[in-house]
N, C-alpha and C. Protein backbone atom coordinates (compact mmCIF):
# COMPACT_ATOMS: atom_id res chain seq x y z
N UNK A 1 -48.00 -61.16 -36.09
CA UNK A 1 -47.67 -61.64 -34.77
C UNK A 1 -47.17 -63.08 -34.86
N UNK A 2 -46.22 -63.59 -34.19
CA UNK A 2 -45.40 -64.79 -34.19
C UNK A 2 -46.36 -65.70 -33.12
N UNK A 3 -46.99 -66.75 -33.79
CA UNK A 3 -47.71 -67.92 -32.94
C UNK A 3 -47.16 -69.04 -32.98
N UNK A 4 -45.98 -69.24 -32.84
CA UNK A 4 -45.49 -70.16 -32.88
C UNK A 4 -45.41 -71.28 -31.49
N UNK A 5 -45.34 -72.24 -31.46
CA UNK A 5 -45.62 -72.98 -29.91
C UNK A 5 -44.23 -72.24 -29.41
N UNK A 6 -43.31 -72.36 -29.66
CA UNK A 6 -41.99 -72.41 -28.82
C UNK A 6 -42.16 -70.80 -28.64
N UNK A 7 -42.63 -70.01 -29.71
CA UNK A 7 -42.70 -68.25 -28.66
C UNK A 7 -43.69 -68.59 -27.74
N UNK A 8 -44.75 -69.28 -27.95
CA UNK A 8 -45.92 -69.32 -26.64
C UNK A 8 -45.66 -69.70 -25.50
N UNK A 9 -44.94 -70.76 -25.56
CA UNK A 9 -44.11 -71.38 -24.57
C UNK A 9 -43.18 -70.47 -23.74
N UNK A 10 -42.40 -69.99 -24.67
CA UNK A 10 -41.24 -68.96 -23.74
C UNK A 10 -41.91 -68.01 -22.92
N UNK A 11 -43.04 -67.15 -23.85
CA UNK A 11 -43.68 -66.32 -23.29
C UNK A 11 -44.28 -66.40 -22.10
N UNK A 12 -45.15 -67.90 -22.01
CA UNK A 12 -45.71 -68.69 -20.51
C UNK A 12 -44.87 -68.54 -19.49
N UNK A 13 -43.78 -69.03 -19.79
CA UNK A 13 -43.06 -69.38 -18.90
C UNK A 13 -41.96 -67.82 -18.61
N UNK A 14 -41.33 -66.96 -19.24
CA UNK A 14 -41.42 -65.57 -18.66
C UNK A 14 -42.62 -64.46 -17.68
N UNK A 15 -43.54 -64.94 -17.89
CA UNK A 15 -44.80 -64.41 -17.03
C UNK A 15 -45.11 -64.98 -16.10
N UNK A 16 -44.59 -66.55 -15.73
CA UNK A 16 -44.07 -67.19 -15.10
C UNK A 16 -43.45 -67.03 -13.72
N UNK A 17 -42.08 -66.46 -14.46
CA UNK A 17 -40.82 -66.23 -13.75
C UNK A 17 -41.18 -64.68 -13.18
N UNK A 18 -41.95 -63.52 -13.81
CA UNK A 18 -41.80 -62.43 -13.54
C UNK A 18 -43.02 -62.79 -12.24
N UNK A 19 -44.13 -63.38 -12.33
CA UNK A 19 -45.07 -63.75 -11.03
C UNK A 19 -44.32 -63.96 -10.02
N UNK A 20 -43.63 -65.03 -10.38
CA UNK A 20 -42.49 -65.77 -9.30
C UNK A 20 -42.04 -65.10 -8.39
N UNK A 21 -40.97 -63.90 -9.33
CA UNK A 21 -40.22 -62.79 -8.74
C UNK A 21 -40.84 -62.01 -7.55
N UNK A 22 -42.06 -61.90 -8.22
CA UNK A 22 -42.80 -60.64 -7.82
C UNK A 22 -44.29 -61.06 -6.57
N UNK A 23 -44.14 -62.19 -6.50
CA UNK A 23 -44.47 -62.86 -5.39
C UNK A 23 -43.13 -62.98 -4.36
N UNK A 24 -42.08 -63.41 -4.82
CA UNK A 24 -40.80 -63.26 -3.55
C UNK A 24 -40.20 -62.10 -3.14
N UNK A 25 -40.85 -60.81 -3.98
CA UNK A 25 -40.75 -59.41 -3.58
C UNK A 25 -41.24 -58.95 -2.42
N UNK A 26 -42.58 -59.68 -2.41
CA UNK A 26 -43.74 -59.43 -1.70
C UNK A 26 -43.82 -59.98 -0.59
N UNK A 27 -43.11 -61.40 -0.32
CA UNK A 27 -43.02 -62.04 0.65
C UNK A 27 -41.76 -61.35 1.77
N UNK A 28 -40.91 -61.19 1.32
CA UNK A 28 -39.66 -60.44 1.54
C UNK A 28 -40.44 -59.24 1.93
N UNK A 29 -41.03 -58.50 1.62
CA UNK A 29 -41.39 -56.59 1.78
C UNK A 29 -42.57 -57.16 2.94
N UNK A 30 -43.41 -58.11 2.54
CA UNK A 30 -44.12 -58.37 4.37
C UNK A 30 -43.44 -58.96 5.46
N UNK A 31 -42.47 -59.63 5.56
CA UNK A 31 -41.60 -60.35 6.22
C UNK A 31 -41.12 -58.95 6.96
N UNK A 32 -40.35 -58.39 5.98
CA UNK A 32 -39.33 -57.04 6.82
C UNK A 32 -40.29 -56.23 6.92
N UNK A 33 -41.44 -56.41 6.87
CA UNK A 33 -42.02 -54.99 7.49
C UNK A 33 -42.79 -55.96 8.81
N UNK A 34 -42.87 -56.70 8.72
CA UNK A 34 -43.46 -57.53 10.16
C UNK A 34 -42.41 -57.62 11.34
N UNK A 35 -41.41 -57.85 11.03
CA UNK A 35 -40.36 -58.02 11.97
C UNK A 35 -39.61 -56.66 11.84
N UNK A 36 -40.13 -55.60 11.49
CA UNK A 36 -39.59 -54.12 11.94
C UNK A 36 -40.91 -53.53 12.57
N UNK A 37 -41.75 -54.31 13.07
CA UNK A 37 -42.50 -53.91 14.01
C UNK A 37 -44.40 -53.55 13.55
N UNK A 38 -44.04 -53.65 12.44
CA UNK A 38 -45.56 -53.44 11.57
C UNK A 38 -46.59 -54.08 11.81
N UNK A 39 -47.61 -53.88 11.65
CA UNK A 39 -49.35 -54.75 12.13
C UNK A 39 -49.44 -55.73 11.27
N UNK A 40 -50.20 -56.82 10.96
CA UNK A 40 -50.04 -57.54 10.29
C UNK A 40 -50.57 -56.44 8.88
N UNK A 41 -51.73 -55.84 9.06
CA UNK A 41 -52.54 -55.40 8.22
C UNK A 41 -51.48 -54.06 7.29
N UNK A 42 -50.72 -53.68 8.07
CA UNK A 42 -49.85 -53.09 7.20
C UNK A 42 -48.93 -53.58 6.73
N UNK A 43 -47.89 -54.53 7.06
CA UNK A 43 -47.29 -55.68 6.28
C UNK A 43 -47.91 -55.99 5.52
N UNK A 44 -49.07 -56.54 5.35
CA UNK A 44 -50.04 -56.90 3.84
C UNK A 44 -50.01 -55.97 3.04
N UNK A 45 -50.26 -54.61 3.60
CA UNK A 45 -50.24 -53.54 2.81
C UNK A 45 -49.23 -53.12 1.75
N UNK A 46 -48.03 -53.66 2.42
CA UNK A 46 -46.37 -53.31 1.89
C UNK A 46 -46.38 -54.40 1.06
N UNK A 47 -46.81 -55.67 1.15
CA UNK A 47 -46.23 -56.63 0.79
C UNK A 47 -46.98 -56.74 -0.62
N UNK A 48 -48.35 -56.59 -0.72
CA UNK A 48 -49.51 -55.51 -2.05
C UNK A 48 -48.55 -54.93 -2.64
N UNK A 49 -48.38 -53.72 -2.08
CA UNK A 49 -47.69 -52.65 -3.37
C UNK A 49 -46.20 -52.93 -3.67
N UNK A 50 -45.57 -53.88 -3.04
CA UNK A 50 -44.38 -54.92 -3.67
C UNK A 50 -44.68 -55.31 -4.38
N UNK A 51 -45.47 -56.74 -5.11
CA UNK A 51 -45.80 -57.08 -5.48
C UNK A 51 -46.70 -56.93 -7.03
N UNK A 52 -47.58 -55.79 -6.61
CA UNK A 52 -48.03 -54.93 -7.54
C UNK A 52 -47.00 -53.88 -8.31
N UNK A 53 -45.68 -53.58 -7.97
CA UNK A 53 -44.78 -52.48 -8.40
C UNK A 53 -43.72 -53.55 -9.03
N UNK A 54 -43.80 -54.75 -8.21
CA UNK A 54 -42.64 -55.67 -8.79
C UNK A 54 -42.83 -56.18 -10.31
N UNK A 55 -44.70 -56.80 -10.45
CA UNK A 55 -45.52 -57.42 -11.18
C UNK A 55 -45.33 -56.49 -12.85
N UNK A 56 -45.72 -54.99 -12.22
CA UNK A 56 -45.60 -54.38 -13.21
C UNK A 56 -44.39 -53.95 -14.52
N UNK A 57 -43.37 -53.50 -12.99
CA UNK A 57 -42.33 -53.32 -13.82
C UNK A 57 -41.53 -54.36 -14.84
N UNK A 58 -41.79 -55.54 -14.66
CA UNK A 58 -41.19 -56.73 -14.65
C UNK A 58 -42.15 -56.92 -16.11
N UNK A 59 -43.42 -56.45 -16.43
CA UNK A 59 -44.72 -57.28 -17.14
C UNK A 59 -43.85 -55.93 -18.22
N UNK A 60 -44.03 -54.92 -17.80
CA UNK A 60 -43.04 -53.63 -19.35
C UNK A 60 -42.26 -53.75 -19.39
N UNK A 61 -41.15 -54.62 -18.67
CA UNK A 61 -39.75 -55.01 -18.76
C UNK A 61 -39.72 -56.50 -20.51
N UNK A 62 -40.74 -57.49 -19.70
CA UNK A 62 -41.04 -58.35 -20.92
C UNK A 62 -41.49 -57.58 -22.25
N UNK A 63 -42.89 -56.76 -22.56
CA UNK A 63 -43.05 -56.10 -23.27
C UNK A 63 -42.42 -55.21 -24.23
N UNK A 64 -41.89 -54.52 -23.97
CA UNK A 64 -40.10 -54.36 -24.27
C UNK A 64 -39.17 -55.46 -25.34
N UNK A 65 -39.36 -56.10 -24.69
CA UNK A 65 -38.02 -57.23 -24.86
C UNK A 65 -39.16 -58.08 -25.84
N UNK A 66 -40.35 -57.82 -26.07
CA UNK A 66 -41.13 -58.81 -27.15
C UNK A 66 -41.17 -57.82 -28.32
N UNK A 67 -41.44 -56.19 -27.82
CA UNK A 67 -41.60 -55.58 -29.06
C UNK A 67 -40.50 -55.61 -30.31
N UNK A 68 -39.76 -56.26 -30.24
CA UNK A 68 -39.13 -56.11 -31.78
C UNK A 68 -39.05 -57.52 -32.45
N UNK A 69 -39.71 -58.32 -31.15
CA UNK A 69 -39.70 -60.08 -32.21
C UNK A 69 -41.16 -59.63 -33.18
N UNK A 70 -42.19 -58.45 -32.95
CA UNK A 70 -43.14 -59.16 -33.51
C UNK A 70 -43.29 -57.99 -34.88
């Protein structure tokens, strides 16, 4: 396995960016489901499994893209 600071670093900061994403997924998917008429409690709901679907795909998207550095 490669421990190098600068892979640790990149790596930080890709898990980072995929949170990031996947928090502005989420904000966006409760937003439009609030202002298309939704409860708050189901907007949270939408804005969860955004977030959680964004988080993921994004976390095996990196995984992927690490399996052949190591």
């Amino acid at each position: 396995m490669i421990t190098s600071p600068t892979h640790l670093a990149l790596l930080t900061l890709s898990l980072l960016a995929a949170f990031l994403l996947a928090l502005l997924a989420a904000v966006t998917a409760g937003l439009l489901a609030h202002w298309n008429g939704a409860s708050t409690p189901a907007a949270l709901l939408r804005a969860g499994a955004a977030f959680g679907g964004t988080l993921t795909l994004l976390t095996a998207l990196l995984a992927l893209a690490a399996s052949p550095l190591t």
